[in-house]
Protein backbone atom coordinates (compact mmCIF):
# COMPACT_ATOMS: atom_id res chain seq x y z
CA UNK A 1 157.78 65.16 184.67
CA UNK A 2 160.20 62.24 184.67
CA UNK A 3 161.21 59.78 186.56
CA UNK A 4 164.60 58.00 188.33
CA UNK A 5 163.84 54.51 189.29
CA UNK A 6 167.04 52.83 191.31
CA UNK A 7 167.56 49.47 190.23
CA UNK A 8 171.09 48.97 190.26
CA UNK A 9 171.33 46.43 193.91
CA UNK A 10 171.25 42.77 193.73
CA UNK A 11 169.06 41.68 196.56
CA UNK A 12 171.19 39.92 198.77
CA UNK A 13 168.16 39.14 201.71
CA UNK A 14 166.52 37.92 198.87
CA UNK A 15 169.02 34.75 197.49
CA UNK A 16 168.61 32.37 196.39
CA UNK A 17 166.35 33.90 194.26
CA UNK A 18 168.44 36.54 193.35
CA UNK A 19 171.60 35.13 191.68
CA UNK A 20 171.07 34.78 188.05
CA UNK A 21 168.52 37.83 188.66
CA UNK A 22 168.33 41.45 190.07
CA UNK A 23 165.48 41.94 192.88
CA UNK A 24 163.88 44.36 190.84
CA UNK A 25 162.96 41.45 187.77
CA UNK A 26 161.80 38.87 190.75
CA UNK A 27 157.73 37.87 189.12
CA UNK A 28 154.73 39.41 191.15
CA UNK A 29 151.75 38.11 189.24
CA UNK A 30 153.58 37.14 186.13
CA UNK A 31 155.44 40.74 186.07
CA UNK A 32 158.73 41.78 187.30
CA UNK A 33 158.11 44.01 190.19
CA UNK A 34 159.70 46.58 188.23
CA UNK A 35 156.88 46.47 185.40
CA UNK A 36 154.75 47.17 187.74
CA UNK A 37 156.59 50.63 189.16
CA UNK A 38 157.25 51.56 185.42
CA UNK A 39 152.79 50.70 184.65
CA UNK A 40 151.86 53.16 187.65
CA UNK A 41 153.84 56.05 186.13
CA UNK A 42 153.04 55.82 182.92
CA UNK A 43 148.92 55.61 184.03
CA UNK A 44 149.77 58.92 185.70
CA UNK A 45 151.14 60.50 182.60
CA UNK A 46 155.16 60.09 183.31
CA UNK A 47 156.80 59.30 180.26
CA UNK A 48 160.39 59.58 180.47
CA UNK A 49 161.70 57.09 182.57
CA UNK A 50 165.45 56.91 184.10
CA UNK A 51 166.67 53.72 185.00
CA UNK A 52 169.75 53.22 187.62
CA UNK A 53 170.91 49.71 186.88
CA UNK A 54 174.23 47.86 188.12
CA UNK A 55 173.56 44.08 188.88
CA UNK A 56 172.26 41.86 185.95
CA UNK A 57 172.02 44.94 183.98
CA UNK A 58 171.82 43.08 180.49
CA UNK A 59 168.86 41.17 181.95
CA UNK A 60 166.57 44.04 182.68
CA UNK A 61 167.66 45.99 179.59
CA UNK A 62 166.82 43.39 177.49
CA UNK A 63 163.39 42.85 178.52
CA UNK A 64 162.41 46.73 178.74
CA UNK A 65 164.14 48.00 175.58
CA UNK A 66 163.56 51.57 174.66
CA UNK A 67 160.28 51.11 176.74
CA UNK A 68 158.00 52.01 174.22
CA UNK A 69 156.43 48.73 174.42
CA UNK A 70 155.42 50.05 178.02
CA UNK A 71 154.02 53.20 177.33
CA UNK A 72 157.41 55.02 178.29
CA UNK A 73 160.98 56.27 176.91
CA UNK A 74 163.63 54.44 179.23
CA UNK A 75 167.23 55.80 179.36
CA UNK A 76 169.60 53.46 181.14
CA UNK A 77 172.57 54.86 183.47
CA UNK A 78 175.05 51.96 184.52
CA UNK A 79 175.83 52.80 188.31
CA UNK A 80 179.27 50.71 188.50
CA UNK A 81 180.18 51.25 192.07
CA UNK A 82 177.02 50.54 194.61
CA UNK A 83 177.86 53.99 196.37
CA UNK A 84 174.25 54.46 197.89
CA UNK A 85 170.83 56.24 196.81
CA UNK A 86 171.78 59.78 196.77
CA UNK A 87 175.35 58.84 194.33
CA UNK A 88 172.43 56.71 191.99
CA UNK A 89 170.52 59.91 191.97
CA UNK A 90 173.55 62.12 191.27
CA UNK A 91 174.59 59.99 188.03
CA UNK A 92 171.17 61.15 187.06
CA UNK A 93 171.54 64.68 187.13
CA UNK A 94 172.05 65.48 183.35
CA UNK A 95 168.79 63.83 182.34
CA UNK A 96 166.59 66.40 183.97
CA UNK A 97 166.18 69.76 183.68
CA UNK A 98 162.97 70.19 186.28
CA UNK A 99 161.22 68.92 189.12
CA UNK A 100 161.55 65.09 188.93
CA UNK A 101 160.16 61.82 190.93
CA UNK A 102 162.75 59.49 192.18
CA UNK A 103 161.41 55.83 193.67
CA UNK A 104 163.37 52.75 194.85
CA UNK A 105 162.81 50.02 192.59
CA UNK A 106 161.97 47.66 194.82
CA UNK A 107 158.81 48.65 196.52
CA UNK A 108 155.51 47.60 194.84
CA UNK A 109 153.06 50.38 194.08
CA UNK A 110 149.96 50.92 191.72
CA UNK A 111 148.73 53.95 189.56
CA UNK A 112 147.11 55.21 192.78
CA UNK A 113 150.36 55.61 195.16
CA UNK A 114 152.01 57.75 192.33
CA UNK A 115 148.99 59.60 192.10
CA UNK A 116 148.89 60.76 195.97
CA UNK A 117 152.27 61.87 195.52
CA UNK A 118 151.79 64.41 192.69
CA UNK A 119 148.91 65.73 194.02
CA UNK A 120 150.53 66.65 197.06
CA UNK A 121 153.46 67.98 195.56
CA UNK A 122 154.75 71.00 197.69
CA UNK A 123 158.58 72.39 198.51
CA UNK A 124 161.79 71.61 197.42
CA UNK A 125 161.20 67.89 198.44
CA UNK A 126 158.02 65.64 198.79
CA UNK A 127 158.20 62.50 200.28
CA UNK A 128 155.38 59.91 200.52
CA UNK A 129 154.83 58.30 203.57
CA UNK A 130 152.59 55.29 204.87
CA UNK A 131 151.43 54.31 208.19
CA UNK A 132 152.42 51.53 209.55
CA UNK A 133 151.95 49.80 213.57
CA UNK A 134 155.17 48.21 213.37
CA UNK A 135 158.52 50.65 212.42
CA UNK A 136 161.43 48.76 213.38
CA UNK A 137 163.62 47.93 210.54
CA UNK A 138 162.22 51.07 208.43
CA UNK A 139 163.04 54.76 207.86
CA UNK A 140 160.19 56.76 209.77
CA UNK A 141 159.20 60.58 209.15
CA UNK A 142 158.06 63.18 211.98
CA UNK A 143 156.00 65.45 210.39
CA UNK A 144 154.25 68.46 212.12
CA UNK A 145 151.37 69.82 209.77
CA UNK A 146 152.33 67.86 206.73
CA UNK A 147 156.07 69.26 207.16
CA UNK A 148 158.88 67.23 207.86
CA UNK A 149 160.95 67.84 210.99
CA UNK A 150 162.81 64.85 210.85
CA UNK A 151 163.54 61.64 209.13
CA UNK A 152 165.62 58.80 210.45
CA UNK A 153 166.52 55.45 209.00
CA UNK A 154 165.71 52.83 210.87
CA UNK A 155 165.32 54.04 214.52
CA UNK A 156 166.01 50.87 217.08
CA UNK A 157 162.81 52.38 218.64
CA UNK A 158 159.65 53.22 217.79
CA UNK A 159 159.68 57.37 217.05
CA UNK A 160 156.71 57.39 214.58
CA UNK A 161 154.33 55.54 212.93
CA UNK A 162 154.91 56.90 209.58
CA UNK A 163 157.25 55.02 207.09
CA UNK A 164 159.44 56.98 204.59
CA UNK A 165 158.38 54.84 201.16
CA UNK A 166 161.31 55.59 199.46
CA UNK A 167 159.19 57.78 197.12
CA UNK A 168 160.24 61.52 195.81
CA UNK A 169 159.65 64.44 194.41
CA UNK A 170 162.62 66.34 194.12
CA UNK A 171 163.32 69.84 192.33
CA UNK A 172 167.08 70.66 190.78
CA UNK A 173 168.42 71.90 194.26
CA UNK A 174 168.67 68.65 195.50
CA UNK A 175 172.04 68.06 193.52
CA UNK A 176 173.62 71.22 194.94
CA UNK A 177 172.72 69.06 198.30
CA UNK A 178 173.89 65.95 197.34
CA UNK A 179 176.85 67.57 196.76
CA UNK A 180 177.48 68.08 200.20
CA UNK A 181 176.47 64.82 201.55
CA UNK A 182 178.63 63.34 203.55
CA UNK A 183 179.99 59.43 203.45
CA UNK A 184 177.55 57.67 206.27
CA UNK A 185 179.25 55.27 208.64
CA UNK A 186 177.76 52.58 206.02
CA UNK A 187 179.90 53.67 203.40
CA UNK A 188 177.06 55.45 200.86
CA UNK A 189 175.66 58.40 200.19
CA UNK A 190 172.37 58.01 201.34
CA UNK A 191 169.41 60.62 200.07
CA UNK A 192 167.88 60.97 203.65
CA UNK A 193 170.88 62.36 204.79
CA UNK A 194 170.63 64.80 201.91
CA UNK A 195 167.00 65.37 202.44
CA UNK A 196 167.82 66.10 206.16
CA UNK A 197 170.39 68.44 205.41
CA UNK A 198 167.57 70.34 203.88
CA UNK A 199 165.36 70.38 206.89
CA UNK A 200 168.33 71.68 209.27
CA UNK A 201 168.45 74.41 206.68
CA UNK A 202 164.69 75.11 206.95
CA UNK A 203 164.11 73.63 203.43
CA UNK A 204 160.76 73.00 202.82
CA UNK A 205 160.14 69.18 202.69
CA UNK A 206 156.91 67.83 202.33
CA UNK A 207 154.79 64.91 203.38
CA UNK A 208 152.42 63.53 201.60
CA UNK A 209 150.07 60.23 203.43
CA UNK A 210 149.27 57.71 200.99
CA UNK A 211 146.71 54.75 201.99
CA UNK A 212 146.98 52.92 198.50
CA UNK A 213 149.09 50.07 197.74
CA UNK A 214 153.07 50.16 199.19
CA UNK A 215 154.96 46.47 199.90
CA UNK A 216 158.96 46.85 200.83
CA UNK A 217 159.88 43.85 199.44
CA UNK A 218 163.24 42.94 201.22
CA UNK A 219 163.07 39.59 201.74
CA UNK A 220 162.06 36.78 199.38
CA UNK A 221 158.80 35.81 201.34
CA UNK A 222 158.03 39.37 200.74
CA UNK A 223 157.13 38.40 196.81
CA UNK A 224 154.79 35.77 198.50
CA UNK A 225 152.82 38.61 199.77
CA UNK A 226 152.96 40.86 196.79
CA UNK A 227 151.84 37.96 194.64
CA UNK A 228 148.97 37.26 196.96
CA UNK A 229 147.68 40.76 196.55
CA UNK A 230 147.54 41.26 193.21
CA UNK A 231 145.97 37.71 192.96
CA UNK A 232 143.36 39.55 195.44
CA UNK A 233 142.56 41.97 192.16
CA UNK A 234 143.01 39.60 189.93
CA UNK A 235 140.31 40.29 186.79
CA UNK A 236 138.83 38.18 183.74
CA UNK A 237 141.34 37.98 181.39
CA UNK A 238 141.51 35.00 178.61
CA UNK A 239 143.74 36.16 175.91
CA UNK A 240 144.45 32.08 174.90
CA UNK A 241 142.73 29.33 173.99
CA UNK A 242 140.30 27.26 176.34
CA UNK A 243 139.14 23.90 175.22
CA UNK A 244 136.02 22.01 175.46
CA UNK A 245 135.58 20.52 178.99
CA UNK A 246 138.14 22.49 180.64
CA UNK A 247 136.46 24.28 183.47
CA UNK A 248 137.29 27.95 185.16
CA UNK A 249 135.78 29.85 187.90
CA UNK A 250 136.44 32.94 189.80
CA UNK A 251 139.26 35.69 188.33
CA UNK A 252 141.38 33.80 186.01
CA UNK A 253 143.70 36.18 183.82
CA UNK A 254 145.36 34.16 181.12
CA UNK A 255 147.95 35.49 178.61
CA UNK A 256 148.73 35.21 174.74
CA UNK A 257 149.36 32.02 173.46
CA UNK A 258 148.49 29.94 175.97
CA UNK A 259 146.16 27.44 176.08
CA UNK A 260 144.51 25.15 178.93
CA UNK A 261 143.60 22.12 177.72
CA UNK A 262 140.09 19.61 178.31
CA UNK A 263 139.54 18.35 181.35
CA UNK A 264 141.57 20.96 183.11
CA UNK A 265 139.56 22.61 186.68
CA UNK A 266 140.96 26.14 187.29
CA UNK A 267 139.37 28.10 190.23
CA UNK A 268 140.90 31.88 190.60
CA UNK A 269 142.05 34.05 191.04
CA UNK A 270 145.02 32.80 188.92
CA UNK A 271 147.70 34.29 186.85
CA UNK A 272 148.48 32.62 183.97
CA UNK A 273 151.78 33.84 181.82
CA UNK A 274 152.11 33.70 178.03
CA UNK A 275 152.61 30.58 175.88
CA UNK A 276 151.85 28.38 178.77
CA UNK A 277 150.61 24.96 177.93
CA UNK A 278 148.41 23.74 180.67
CA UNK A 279 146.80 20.11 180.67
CA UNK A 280 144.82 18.12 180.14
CA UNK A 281 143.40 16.92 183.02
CA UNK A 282 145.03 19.74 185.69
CA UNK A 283 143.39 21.35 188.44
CA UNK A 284 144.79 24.81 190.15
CA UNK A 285 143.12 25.99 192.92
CA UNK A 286 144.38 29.16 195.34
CA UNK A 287 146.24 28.74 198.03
């Protein structure tokens, strides 16, 4: 199976941050988010990876490549007009020829969330949702028996407690629907229209509940968040060099080339990048 991962917006809730850099490369844990979208699949046997790119294109096609340093095969489509989720998927039609998993590239997931979703694979869509107390501000599903009735995109009320992750499974028959998707007052073409299109018809679409790791990051103190959770399962790591009378407790990952000098006190968890020169005499401690 392969995969279409949308990366072609900006980030505008997230700026500063944002302006020499797509959302999608922001650092969680010393890894752009989308490293971390492109790891999951490729633990859970996908591949073939599509990516939608637009803003700061060069940027993230210079640090993925082919992929193959990632465990995948990346194809890059260039989505030149920002014309919404379902017109992204739609410039992706000619690189599959079978069922296919489509994710936003700006939610954070592990090997696990991927992993719910193809096991629960069912209809001609599957969506993954997760539960959530609070729903304003998100897409919600309503679900009866695992099948979706209706999905809306952010409701001004609360209508369920079940948040559309902006994960898919879709098979070809969603392009015959996109084709008929109409403009939304927003100006896109947004793929929960499509997908609801399908329900009115009495499409089968699919829910699928996933309790493992989903963060929306829209806004820049989201990374804050996402960085504090993977520091959470933060492991022994030391790929560099530690010298005599530097001292390290807890989860410390360190990468290649770096090197923390004497008299440095480092209590984890901590992420440390490559070639990072650290020291002497430095202490880090969590937040």
């Amino acid at each position: 199976m392969k995969a279409i991962i949308l990366a072609a917006g900006e980030g505008l809730r997230c700026r500063p941050l944002t302006l020499t850099r797509s959302k999608v490369m922001l650092p969680v844990a010393n890894k752009p988010l989308l490293e971390h979208i492109i790891n999951a699949l490729a633990e859970n046997g996908i591949k073939e990876v599509i990516l939608v790119v637009g803003y700061q294109k060069e940027r993230i096609m210079d640090y993925f490549g082919n992929g193959f340093e990632f465990g995948v095969k990346i194809d890059y489509i260039f989505q030149e007009a920002q014309l919404g989720t379902a017109h992204a998927v739609k410039l992706a039609m000619e690189y599959v020829d079978g069922d296919f998993l489509v994710l936003n590239g700006d939610n954070l997931v592990d090997r696990n969330t991927i992993a719910d979703l193809l096991a629960g694979k069912k209809g001609s869509v599957t969506l993954l949702a997760v539960e959530r107390e609070q729903t304003i501000g998100y897409g919600v599903v309503i679900s009866e028996v695992g099948r979706v009735t209706k999905i809306l995109e952010k409701p001004k009320e609360v209508v369920s407690h079940f948040v559309n992750a902006g994960i898919y499974i879709f098979t070809m028959e969603i392009f015959e629907e996109i084709e008929r998707t109409p403009l939304s007052t927003a100006g896109e073409y947004a793929i929960t229209d499509t997908i609801q299109q399908m329900i009115v018809k009495g499409k089968m679409v699919s829910m699928v509940e996933s309790k493992s790791l989903w963060m929306d990051a829209v806004h820049s103190w989201d990374f804050l968040k996402a960085n504090a959770v993977f520091l959470e399962n933060c492991k022994n790591k030391i790929s560099g060099t530690v010298e005599k009378g530097a001292t390290i407790k807890g989860d410390v990952s360190m990468g290649e080339n770096s090197i923390i000098r004497g008299g440095c006190y480092i209590v984890g968890p901590v992420v440390i990048g490559k070639n990072c020169d650290i020291g002497p005499n430095t202490v880090i401690l969590p937040s």
